[in-house]
C-alpha atoms as a PDB file:
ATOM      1  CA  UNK A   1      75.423  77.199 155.469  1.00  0.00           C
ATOM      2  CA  UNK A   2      74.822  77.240 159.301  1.00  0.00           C
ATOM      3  CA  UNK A   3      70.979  77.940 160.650  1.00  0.00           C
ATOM      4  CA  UNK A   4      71.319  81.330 161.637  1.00  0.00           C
ATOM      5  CA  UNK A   5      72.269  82.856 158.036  1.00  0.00           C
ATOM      6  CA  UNK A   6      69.640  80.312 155.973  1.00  0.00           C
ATOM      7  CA  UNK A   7      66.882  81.340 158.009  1.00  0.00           C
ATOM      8  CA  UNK A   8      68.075  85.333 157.137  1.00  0.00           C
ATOM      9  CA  UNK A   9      67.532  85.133 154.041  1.00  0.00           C
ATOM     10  CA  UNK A  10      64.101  84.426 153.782  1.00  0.00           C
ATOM     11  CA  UNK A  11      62.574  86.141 156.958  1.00  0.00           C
ATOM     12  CA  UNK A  12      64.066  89.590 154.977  1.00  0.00           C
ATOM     13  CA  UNK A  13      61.025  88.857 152.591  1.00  0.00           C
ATOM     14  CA  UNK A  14      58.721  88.568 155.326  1.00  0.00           C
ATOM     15  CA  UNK A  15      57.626  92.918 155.164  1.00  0.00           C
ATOM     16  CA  UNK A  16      55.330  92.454 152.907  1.00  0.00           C
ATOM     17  CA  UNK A  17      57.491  92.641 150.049  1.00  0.00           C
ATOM     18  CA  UNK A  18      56.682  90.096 147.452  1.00  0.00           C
ATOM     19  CA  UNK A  19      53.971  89.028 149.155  1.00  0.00           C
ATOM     20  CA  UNK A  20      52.032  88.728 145.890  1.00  0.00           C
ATOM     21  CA  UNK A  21      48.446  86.601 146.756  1.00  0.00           C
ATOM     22  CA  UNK A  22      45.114  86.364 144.714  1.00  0.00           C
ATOM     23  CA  UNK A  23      42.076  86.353 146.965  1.00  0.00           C
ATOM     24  CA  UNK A  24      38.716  85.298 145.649  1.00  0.00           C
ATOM     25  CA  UNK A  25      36.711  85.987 149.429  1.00  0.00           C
ATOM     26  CA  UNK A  26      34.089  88.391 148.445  1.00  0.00           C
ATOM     27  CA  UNK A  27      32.321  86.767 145.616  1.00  0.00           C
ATOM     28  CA  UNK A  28      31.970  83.284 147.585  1.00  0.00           C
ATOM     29  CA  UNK A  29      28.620  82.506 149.290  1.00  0.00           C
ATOM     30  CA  UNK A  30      30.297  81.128 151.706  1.00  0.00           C
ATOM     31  CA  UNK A  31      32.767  84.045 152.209  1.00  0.00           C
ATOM     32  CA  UNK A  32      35.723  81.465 151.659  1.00  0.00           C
ATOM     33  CA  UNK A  33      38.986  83.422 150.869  1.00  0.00           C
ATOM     34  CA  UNK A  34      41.674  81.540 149.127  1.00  0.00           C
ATOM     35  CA  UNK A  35      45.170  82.497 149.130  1.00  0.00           C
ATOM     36  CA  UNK A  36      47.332  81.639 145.980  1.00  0.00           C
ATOM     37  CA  UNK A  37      51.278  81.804 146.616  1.00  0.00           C
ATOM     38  CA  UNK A  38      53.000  80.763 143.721  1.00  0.00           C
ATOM     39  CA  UNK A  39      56.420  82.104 144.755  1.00  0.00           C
ATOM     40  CA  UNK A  40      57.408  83.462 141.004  1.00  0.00           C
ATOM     41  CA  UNK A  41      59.372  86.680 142.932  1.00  0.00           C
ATOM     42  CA  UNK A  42      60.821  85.422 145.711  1.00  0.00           C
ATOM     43  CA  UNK A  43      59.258  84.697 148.816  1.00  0.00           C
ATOM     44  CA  UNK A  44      55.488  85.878 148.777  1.00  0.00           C
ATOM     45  CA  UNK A  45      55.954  87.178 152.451  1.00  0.00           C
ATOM     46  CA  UNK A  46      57.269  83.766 153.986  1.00  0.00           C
ATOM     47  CA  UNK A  47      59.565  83.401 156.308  1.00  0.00           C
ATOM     48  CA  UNK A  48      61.496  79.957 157.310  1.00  0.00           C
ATOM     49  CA  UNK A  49      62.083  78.012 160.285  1.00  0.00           C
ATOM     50  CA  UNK A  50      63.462  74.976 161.950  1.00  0.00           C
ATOM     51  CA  UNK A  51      62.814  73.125 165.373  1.00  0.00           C
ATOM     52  CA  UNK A  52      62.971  70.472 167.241  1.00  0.00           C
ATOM     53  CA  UNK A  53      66.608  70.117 168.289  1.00  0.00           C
ATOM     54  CA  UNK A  54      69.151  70.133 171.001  1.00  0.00           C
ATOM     55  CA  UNK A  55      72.934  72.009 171.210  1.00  0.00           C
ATOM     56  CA  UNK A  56      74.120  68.521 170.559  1.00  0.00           C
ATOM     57  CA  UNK A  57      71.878  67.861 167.269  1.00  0.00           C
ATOM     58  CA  UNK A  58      71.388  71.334 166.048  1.00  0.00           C
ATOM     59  CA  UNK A  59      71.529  70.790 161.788  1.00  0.00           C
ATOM     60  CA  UNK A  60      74.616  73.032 160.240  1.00  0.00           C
ATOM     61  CA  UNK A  61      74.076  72.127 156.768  1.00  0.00           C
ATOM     62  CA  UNK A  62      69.880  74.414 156.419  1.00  0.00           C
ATOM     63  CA  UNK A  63      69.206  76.041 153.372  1.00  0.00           C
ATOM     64  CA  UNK A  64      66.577  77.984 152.703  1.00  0.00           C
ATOM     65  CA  UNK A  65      66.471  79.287 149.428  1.00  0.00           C
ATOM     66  CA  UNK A  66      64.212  81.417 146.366  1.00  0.00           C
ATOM     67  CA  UNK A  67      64.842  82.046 142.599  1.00  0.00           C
ATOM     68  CA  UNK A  68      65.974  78.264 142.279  1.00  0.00           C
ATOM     69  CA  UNK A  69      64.796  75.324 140.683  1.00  0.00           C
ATOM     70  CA  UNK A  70      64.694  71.501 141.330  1.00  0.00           C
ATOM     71  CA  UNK A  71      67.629  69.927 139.576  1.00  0.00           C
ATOM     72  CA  UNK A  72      66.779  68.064 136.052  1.00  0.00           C
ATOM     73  CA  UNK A  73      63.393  70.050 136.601  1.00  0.00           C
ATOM     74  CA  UNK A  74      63.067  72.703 133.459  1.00  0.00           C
ATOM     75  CA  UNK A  75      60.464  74.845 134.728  1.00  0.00           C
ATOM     76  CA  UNK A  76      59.734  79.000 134.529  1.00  0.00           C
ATOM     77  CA  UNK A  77      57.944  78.806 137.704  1.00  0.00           C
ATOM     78  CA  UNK A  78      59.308  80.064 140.969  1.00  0.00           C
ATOM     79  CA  UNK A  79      60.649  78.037 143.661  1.00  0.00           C
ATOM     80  CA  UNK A  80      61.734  78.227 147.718  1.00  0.00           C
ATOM     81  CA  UNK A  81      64.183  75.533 148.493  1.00  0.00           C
ATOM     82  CA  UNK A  82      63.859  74.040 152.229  1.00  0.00           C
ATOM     83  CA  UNK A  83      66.466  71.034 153.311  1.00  0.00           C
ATOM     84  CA  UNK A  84      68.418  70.235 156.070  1.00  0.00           C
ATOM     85  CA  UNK A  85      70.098  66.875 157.720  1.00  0.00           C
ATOM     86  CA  UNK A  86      67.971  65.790 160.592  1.00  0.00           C
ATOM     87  CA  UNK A  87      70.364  65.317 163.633  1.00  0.00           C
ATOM     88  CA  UNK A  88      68.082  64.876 165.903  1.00  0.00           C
ATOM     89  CA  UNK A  89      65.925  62.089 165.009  1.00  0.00           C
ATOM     90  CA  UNK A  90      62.807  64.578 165.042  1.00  0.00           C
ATOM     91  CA  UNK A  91      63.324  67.608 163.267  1.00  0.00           C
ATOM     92  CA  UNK A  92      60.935  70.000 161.732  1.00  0.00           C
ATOM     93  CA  UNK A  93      61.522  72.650 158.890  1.00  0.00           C
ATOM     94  CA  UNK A  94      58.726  74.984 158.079  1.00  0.00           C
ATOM     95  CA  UNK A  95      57.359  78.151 156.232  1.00  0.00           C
ATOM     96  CA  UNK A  96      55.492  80.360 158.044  1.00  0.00           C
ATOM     97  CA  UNK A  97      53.305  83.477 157.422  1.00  0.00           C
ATOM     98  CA  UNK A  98      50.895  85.820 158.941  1.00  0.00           C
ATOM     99  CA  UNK A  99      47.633  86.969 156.925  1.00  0.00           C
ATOM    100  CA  UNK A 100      44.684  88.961 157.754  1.00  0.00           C
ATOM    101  CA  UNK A 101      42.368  92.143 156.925  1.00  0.00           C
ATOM    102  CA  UNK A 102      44.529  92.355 153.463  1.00  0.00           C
ATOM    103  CA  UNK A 103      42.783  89.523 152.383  1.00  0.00           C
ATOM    104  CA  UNK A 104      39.560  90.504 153.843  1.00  0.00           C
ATOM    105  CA  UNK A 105      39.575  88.437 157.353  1.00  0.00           C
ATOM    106  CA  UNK A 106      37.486  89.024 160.109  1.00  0.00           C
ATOM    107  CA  UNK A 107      38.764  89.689 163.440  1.00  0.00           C
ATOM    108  CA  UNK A 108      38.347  86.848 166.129  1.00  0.00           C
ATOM    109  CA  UNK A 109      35.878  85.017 163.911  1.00  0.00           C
ATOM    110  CA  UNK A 110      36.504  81.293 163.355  1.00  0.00           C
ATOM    111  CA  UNK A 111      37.866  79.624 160.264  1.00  0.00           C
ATOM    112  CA  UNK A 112      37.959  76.869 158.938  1.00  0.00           C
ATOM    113  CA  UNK A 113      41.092  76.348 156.688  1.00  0.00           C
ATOM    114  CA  UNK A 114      42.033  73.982 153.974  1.00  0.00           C
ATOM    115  CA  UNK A 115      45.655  73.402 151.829  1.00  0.00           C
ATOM    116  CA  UNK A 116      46.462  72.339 148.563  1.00  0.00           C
ATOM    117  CA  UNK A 117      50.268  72.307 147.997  1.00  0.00           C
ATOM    118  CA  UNK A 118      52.331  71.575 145.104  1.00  0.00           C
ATOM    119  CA  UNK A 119      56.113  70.513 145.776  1.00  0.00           C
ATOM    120  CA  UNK A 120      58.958  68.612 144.561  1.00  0.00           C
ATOM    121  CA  UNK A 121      60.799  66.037 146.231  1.00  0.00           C
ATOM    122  CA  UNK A 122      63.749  63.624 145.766  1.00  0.00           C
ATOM    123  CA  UNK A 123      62.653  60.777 148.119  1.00  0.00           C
ATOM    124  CA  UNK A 124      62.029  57.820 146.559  1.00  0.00           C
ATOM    125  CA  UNK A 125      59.055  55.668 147.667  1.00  0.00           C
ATOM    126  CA  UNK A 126      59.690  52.575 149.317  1.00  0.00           C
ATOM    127  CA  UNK A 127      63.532  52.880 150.396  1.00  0.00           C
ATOM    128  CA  UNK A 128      65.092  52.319 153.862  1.00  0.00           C
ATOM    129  CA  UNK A 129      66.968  54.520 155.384  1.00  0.00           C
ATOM    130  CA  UNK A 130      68.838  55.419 158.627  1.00  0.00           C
ATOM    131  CA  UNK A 131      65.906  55.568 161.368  1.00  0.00           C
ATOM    132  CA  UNK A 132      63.527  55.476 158.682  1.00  0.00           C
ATOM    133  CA  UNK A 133      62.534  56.127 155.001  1.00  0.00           C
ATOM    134  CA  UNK A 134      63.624  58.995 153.048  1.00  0.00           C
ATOM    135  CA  UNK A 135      60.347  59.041 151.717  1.00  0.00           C
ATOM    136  CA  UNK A 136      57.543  57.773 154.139  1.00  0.00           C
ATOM    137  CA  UNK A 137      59.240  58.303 157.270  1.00  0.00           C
ATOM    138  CA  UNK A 138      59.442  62.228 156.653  1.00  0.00           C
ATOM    139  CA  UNK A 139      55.852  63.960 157.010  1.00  0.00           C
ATOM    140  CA  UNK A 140      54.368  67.273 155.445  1.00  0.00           C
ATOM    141  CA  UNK A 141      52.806  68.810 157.925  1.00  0.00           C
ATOM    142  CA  UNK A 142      49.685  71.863 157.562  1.00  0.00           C
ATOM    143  CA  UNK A 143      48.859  74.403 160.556  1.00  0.00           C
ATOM    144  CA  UNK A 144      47.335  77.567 161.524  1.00  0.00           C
ATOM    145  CA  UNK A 145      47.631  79.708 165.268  1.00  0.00           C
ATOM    146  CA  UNK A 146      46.435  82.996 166.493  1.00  0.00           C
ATOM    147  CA  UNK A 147      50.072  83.318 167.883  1.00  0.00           C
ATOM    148  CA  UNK A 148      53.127  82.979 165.756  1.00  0.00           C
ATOM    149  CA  UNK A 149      54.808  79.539 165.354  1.00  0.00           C
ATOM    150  CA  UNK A 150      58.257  79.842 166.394  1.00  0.00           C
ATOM    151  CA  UNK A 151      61.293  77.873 167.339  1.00  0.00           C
ATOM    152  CA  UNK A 152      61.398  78.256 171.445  1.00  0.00           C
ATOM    153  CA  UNK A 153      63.703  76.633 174.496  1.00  0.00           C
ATOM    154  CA  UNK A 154      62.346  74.178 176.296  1.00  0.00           C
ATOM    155  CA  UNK A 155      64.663  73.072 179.046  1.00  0.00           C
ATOM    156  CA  UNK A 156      67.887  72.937 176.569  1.00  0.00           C
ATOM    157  CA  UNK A 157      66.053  71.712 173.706  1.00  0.00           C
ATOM    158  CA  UNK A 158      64.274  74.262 170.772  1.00  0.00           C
ATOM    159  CA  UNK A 159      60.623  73.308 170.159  1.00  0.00           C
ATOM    160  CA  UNK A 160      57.862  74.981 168.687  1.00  0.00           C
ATOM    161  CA  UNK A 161      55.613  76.916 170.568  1.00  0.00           C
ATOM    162  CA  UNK A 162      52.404  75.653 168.784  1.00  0.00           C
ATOM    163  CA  UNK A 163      51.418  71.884 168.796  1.00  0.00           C
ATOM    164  CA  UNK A 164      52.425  70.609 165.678  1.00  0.00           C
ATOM    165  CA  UNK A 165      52.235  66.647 166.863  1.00  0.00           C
ATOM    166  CA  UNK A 166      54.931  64.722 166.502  1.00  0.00           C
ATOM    167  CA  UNK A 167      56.069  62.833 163.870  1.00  0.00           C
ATOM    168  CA  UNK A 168      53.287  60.859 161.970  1.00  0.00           C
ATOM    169  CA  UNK A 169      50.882  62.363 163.995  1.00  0.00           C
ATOM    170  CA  UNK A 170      49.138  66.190 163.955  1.00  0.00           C
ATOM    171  CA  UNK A 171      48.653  68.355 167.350  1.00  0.00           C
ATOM    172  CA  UNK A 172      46.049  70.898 167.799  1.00  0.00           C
ATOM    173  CA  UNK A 173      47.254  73.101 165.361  1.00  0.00           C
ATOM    174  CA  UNK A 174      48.563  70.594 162.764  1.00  0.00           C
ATOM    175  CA  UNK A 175      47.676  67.913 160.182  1.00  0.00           C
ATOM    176  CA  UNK A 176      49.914  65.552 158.545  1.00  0.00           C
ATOM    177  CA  UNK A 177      48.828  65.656 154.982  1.00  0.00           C
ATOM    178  CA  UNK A 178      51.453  63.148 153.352  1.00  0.00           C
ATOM    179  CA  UNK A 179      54.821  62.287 153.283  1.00  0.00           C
ATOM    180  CA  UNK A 180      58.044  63.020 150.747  1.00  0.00           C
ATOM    181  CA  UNK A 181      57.888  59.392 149.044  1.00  0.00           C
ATOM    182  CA  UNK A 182      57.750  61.023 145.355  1.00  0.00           C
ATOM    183  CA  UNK A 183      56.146  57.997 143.991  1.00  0.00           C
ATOM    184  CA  UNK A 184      59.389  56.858 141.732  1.00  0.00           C
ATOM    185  CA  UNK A 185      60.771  53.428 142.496  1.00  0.00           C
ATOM    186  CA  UNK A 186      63.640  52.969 145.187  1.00  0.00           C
ATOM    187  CA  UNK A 187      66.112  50.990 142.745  1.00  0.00           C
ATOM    188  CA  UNK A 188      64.973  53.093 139.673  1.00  0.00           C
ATOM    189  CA  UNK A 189      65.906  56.151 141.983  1.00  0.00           C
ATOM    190  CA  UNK A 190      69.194  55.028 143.356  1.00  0.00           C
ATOM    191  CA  UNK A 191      70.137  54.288 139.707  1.00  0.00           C
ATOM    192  CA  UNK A 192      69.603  57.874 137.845  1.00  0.00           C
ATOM    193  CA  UNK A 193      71.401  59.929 140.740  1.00  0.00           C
ATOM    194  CA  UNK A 194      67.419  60.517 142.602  1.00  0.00           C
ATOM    195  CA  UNK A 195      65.305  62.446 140.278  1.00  0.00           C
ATOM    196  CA  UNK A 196      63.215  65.123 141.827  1.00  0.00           C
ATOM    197  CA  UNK A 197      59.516  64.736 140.700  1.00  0.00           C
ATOM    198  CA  UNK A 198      56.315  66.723 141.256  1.00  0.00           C
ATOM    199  CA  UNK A 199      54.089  65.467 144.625  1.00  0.00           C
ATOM    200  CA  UNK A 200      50.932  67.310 145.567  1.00  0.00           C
ATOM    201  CA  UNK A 201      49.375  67.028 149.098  1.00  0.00           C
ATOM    202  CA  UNK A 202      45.838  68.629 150.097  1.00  0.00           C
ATOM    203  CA  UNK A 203      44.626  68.739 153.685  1.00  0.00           C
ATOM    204  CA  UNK A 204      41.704  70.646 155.871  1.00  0.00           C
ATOM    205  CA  UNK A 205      42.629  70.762 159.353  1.00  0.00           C
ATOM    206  CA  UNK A 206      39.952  69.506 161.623  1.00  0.00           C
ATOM    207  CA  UNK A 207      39.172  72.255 164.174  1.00  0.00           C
ATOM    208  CA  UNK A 208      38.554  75.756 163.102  1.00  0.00           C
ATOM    209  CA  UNK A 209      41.271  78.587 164.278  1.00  0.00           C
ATOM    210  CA  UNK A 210      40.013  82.125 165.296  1.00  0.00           C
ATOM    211  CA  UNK A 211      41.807  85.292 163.914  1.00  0.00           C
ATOM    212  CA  UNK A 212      43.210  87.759 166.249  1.00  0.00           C
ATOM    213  CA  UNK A 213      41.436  91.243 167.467  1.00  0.00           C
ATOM    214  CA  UNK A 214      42.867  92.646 164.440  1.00  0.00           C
ATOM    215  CA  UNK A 215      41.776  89.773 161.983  1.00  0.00           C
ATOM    216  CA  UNK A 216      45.264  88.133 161.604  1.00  0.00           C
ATOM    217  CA  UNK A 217      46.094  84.560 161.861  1.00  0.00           C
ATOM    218  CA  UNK A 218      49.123  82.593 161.295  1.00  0.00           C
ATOM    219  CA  UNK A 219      49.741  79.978 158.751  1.00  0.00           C
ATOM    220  CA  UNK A 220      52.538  76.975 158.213  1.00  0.00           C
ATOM    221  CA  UNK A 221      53.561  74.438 156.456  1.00  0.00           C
ATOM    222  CA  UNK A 222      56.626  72.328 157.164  1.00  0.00           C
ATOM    223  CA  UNK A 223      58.143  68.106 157.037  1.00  0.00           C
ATOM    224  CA  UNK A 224      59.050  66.817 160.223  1.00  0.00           C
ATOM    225  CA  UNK A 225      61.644  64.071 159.877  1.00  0.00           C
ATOM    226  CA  UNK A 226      61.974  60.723 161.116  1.00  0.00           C
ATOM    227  CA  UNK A 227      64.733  59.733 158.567  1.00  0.00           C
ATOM    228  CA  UNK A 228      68.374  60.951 159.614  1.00  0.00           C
ATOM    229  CA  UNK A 229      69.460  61.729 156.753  1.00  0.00           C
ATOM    230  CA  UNK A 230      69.110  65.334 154.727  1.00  0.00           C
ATOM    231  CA  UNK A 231      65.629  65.967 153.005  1.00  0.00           C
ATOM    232  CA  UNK A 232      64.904  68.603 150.336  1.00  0.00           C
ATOM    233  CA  UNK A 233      62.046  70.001 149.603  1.00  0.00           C
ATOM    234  CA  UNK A 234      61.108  72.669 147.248  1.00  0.00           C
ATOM    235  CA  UNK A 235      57.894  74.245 147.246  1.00  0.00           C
ATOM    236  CA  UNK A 236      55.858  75.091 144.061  1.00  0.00           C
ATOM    237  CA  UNK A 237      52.448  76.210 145.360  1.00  0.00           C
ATOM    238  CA  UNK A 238      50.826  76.758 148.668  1.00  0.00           C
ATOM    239  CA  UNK A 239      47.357  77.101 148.259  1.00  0.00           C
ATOM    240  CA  UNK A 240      44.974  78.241 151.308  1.00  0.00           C
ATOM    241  CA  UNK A 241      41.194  78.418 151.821  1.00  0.00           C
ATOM    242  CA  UNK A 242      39.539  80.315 154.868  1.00  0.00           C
ATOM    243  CA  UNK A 243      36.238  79.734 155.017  1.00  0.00           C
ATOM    244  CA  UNK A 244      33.759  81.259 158.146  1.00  0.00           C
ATOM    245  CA  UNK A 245      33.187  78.404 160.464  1.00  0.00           C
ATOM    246  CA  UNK A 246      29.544  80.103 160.449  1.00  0.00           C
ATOM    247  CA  UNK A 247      29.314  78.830 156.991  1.00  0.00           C
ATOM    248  CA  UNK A 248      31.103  75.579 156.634  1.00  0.00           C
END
């Protein structure tokens, strides 16, 4: 599947349809809203992404996927499917998606925001691998802009337009909250074909992000590799709490 039709078919989702949240805001003292996407019809509004690549390393093998499950994993629950080969030694594959006065934002007030994300992965913990781990060498990454973060060319390379960091390390807009390692053995792995197996990651970013004049603000959440090699990830839950800088 090359880039241009994978990231098609979930940015047709990205409308509004199935964009199916549960907001607790009003009730909270704090006026915290929190954002529940649990992806059981499709896409809950996200769309998907990748950057961080040249002509020369651009990855031809991105899916991007809903209505699927992890392999060996017998679950009802809804899933989107993210993977890709990293050619480039640096590559980053994200979701992305814009909220606001639906779920009772302000405009241009200041947030501060917190995930909680449930995934599953097939990288083993503590295996090498070409440039780096499977596992621990490939980085989850959380963020939030007024402007939307999107794959942009940079003197013949595509970057994102936000700052994400790079690598093991967040940017202004970013956090690293974990890596892929799924906590199962390397040789134990290697031996029963790489079982996929539930990994959670929760992460506040540090600085608080304003909404726009119409109370919207973007959200992401994406793995930036440093293994070259192909990393899947599919995505269970994406939880998100906005709470009023004011009152945090």
């Amino acid at each position: 599947m090359t880039l241009a039709v994978a990231v098609v078919l979930l940015a047709g989702a990205c409308n509004g349809e199935d964009a199916a949240t549960t907001s607790t805001g009003p009730t909270d003292p704090n006026g915290t809203v929190t954002l529940t996407y649990e992806f059981e019809n499709g896409s809950d509004g996200w769309a998907a992404e990748v950057s961080d690549y040249t002509s020369a390393t651009r990855p031809e093998d991105v899916v991007v996927a809903t209505g699927v499950q992890p392999p060996g994993i017998a679950d009802d629950s809804g899933f989107i499917h993210l993977a890709a080969t990293n050619r480039s030694d640096d590559l980053f594959q994200f979701l992305l998606r814009q909220i606001g006065p639906e779920a009772d934002l302000k405009p241009e007030t200041a947030y501060r925001i917190a995930f909680d994300i449930t995934g599953y992965s097939n990288a083993p913990s503590n295996c090498a691998g070409i440039g780096g781990a499977p596992g621990e060498s490939v980085w989850l990454k959380v963020g939030a802009s007024t402007v939307k973060p999107q794959p942009v060319d940079e003197d013949g390379s595509t970057r994102l337009n936000v700052d994400k960091g790079g690598q093991s390390e967040g940017g202004e807009n970013a956090e690293v909250a974990g890596n892929l390692a799924n906590g199962i053995p390397c040789e134990h792995a290697l031996e029963n074909n790489r079982p996929y197996e539930e990994v959670n990651w929760s992460e506040s970013l540090p600085d608080s992000f304003f909404t726009d004049q119409d109370g919207n603000i973007w959200l992401f959440v994406g793995i930036e590799s440093g293994f070259e090699g192909r990393s899947d990830l599919y995505y269970d839950r994406v939880e998100v709490s906005l709470t009023p800088a004011e009152s945090s």
